[in-house]
Protein backbone atom coordinates (compact mmCIF):
# COMPACT_ATOMS: atom_id res chain seq x y z
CA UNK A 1 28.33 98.61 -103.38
CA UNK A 2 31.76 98.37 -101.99
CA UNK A 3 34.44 101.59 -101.33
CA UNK A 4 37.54 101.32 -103.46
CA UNK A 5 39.86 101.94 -101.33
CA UNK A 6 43.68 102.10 -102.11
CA UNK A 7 45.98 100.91 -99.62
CA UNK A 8 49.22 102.93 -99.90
CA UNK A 9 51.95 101.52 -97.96
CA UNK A 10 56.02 101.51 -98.54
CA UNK A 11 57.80 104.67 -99.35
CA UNK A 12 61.41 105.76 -99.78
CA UNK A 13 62.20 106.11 -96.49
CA UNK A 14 64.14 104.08 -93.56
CA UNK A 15 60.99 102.94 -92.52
CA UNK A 16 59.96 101.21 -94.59
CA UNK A 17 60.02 97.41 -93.88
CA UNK A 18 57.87 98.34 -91.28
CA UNK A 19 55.12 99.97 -93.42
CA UNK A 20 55.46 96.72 -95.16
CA UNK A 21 54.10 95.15 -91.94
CA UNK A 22 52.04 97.63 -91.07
CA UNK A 23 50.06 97.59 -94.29
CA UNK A 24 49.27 93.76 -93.76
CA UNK A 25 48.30 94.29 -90.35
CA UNK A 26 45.68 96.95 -91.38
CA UNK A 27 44.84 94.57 -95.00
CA UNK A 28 43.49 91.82 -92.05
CA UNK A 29 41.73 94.53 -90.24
CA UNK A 30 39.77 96.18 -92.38
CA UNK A 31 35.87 94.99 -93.04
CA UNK A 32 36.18 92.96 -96.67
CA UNK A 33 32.21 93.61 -96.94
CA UNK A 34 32.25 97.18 -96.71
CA UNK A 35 35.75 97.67 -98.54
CA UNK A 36 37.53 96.55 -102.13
CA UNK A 37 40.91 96.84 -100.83
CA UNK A 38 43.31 97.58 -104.05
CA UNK A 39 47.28 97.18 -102.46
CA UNK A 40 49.34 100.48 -103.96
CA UNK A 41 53.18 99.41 -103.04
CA UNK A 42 55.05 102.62 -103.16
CA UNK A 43 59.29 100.72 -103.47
CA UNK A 44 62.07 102.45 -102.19
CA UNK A 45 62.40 104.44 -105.54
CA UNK A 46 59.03 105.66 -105.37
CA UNK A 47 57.63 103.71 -108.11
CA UNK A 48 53.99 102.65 -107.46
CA UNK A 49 53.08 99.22 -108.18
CA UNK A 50 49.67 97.21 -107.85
CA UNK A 51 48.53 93.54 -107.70
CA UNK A 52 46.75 90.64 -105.60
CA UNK A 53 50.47 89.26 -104.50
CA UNK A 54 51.15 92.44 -102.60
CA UNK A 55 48.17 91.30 -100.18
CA UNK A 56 51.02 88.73 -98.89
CA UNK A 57 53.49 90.23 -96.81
CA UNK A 58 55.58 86.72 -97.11
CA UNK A 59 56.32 87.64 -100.93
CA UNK A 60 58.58 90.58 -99.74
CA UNK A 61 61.42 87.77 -98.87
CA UNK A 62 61.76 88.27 -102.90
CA UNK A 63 61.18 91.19 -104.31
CA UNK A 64 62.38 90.68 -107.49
CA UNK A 65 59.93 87.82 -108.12
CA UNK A 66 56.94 89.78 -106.49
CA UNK A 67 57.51 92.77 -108.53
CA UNK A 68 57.42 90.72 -111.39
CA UNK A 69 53.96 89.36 -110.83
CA UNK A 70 52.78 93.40 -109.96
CA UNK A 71 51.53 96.11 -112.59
CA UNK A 72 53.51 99.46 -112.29
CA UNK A 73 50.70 102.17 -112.12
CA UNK A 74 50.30 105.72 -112.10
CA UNK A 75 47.61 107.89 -110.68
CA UNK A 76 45.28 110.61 -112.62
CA UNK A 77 42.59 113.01 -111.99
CA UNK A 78 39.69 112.51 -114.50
CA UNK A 79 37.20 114.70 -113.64
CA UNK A 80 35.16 113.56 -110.64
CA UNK A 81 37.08 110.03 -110.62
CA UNK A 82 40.91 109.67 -109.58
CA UNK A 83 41.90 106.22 -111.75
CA UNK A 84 44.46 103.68 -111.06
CA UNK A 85 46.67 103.91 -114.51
CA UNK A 86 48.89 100.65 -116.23
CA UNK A 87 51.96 102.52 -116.39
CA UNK A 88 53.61 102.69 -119.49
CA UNK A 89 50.37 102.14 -121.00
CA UNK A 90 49.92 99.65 -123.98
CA UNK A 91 48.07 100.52 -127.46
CA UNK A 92 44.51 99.16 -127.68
CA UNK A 93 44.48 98.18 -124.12
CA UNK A 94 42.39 100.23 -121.35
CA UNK A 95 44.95 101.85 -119.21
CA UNK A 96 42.63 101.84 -116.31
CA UNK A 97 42.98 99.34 -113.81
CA UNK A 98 40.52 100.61 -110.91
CA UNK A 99 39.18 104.08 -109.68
CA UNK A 100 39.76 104.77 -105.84
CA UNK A 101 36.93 106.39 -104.12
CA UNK A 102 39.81 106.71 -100.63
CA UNK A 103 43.45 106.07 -99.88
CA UNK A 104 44.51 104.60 -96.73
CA UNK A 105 48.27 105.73 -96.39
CA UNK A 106 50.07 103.12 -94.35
CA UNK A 107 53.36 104.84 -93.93
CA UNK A 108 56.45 105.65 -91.75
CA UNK A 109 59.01 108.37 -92.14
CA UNK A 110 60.12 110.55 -94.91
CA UNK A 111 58.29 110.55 -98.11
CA UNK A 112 55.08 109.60 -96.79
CA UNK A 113 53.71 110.45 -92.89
CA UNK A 114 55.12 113.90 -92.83
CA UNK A 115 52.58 115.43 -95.39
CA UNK A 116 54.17 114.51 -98.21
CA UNK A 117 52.22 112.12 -99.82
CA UNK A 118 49.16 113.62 -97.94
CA UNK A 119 49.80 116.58 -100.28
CA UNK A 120 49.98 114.63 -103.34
CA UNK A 121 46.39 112.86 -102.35
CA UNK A 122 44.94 116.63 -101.94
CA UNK A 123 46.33 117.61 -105.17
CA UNK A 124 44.52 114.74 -106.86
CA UNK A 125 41.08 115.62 -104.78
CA UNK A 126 41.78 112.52 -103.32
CA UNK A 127 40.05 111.75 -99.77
CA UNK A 128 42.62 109.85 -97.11
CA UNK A 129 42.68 108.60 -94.11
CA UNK A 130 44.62 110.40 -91.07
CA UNK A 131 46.22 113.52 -90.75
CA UNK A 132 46.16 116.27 -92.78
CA UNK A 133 48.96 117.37 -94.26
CA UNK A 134 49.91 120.72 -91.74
CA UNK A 135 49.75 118.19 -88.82
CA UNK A 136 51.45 115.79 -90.52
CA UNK A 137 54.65 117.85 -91.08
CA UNK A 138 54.44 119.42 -87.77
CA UNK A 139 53.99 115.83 -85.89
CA UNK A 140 57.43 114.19 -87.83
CA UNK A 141 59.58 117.23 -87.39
CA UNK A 142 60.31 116.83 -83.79
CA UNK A 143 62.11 120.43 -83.59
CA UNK A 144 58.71 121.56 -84.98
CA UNK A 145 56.38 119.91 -82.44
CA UNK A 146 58.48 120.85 -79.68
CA UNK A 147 57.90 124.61 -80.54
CA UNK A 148 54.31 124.04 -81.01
CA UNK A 149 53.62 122.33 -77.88
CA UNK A 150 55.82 124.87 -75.82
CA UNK A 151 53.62 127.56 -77.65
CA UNK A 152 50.05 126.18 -76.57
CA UNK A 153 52.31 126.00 -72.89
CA UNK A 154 52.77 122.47 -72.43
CA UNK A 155 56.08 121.67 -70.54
CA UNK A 156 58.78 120.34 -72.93
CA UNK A 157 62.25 119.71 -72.61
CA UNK A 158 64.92 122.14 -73.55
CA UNK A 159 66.70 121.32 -77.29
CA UNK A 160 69.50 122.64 -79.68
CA UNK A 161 68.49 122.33 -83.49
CA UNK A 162 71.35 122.93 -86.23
CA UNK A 163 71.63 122.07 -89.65
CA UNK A 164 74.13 118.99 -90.49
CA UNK A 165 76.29 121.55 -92.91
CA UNK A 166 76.78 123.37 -89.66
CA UNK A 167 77.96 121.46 -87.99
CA UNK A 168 80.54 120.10 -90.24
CA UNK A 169 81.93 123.40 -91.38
CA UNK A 170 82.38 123.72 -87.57
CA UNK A 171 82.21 120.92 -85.16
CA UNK A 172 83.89 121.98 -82.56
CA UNK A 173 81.50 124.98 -82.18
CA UNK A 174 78.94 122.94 -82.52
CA UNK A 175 80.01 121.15 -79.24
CA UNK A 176 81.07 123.99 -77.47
CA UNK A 177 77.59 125.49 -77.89
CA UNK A 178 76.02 122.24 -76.76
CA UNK A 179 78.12 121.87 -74.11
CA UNK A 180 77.37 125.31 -73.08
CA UNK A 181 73.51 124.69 -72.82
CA UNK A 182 73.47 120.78 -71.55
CA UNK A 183 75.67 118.98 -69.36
CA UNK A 184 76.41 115.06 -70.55
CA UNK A 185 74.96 112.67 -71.28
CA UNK A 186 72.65 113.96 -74.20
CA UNK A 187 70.51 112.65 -76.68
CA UNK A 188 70.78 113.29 -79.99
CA UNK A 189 68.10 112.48 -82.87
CA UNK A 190 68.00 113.09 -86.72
CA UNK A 191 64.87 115.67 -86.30
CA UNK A 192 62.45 114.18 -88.10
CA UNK A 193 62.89 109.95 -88.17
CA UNK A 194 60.55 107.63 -86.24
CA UNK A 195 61.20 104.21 -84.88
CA UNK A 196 63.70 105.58 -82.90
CA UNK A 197 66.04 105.49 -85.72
CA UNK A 198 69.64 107.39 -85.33
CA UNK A 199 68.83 108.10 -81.91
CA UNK A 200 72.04 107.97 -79.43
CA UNK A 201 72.64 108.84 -76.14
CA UNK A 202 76.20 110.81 -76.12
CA UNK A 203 78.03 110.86 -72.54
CA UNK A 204 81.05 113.14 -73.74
CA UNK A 205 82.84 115.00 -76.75
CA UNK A 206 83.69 111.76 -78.71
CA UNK A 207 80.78 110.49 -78.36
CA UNK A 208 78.93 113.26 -79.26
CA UNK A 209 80.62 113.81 -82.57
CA UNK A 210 80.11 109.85 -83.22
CA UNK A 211 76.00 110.75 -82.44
CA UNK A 212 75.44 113.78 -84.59
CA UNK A 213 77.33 112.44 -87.87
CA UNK A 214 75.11 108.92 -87.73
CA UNK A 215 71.83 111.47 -86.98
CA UNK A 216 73.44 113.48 -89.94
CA UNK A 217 73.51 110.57 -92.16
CA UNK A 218 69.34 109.92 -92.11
CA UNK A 219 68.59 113.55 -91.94
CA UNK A 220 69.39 117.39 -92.88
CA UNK A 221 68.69 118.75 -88.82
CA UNK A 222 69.70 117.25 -86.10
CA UNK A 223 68.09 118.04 -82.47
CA UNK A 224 69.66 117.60 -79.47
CA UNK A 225 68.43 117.16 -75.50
CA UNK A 226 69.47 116.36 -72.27
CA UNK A 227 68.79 113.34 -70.91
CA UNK A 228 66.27 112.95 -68.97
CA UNK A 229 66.97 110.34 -65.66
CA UNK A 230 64.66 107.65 -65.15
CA UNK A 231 62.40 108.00 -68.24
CA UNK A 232 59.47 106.83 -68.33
CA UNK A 233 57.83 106.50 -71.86
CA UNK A 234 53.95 106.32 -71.99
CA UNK A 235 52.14 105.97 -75.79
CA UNK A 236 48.62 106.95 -76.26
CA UNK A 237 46.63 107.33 -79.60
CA UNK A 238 44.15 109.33 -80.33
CA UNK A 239 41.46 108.78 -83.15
CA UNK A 240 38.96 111.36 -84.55
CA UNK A 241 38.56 114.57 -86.42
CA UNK A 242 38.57 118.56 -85.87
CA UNK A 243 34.85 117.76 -84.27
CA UNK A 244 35.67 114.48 -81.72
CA UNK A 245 38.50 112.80 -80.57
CA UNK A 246 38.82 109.57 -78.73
CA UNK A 247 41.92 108.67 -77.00
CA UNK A 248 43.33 105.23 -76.39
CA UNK A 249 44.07 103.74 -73.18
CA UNK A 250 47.89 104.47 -72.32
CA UNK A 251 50.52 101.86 -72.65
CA UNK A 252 54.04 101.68 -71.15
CA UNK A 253 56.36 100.12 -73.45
CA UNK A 254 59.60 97.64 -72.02
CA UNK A 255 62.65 97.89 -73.86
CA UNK A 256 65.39 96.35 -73.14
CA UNK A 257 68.47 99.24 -72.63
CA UNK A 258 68.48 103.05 -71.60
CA UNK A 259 66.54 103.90 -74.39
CA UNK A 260 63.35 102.56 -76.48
CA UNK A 261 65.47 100.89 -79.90
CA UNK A 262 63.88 99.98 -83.03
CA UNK A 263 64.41 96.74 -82.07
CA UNK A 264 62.24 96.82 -78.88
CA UNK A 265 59.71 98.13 -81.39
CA UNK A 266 59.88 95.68 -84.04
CA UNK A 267 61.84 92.98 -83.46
CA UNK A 268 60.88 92.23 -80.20
């Protein structure tokens, strides 16, 4: 018998075009004999929708027409089972379209990989697959993971993080406080984005200002760093649980400027 699993991927979030991709990438990976894969499209205003076309990543050219062919849905705990609901429901019609047995959040950004929709799954009783939602949180909120990794006395860099309303009640504090801890160029990152999304390297005043209001216009806090010369970036994943980890062999990325850009991530 196979595991219903529901694939959540989208979210309201910058991000989200890539969990788009994403999602079909892990749809062609995962083992169709062991697995009922049931797509759960979470759009932009957080709507959940459901339906074979959403297995397709080349019917997101037109949304309009692709929604049209899904069935909005809703989730509900009924006693041991979490069902997949028609949503509004219709008279005389079952409302249930599927019961998951696991969701497989496929994800990036707000809304979704910092814990938010890991809480929802937990409040549902829910299993899902990745972290939970503590580490979640703490791994998007870069201001956060900084602290925790200087804590367990790992060496991080040095960083200034301020609120956005801060900053524009008083920007010209702001700088001279920034200015007073770093020396230019810095970088400067909307705290808790991925992708490398708002993220600007500043080399004076102007520039600076120019930095923290695009940061400010994806997120509340802002973090700033110096820069560090002749960066090199190194990704590793690691897979496993509170009992085993396995970790991946390291990669270097190439991008194609000073700094790694969305597009040397995606577009590439």
């Amino acid at each position: 018998m196979k595991i219903n699993l529901g694939l959540f991927f989208g979210g309201k979030s910058v991000e989200h075009e890539v969990a788009v991709i994403s999602a079909s990438q892990t749809l062609a990976a995962l083992d169709a004999d062991k697995y009922e894969v049931i797509p759960v499209y979470i759009s932009k205003d957080n709507e959940l929708y459901t339906g074979e076309a959403l297995k397709d990543v080349n019917n997101f050219k037109d949304m309009k027409k692709l929604l049209s062919q899904c069935q909005q849905v809703a989730l509900q705990r009924d006693k041991r089972k979490v069902n997949l609901l028609r949503y509004p429901a219709k008279l005389f019609t079952n409302p249930v379209i599927a019961s998951l047995d696991l969701a497989f959040p496929v994800v990036h950004g707000t809304n979704g990989e910092d814990g938010s929709l890991q809480g929802f799954f937990q409040l549902l009783g829910l299993p899902y697959v990745g972290s939970d939602v503590a580490a979640s949180a703490a791994g998007m909120d870069k201001w956060a993971s900084k602290c925790l990794l200087q804590g367990a006395g790992l060496p991080v860099l040095p960083g200034y993080c301020f609120n956005s309303t801060y900053y524009f009640a008083a920007p010209e504090k702001v700088a001279e406080k920034l200015e007073g801890l770093f020396a230019y160029p810095m970088i400067v990152k909307p705290v808790n984005l991925g992708s490398s999304v708002g993220v600007v390297k500043a080399a004076d005043r102007p520039a600076l200002f120019q930095a923290i209001e695009l940061a400010a216009s994806f997120a509340q806090r802002i973090l700033v760093e110096p820069v560090v010369e002749n960066l090199k970036e190194v990704n590793c994943a690691v897979l496993g649980d509170f009992e085993y980890t396995e970790a991946s062999a390291c990669e270097e990325p190439i991008s194609s400027g000073e700094l790694l850009s969305y597009a040397d991530k995606y577009q590439a």
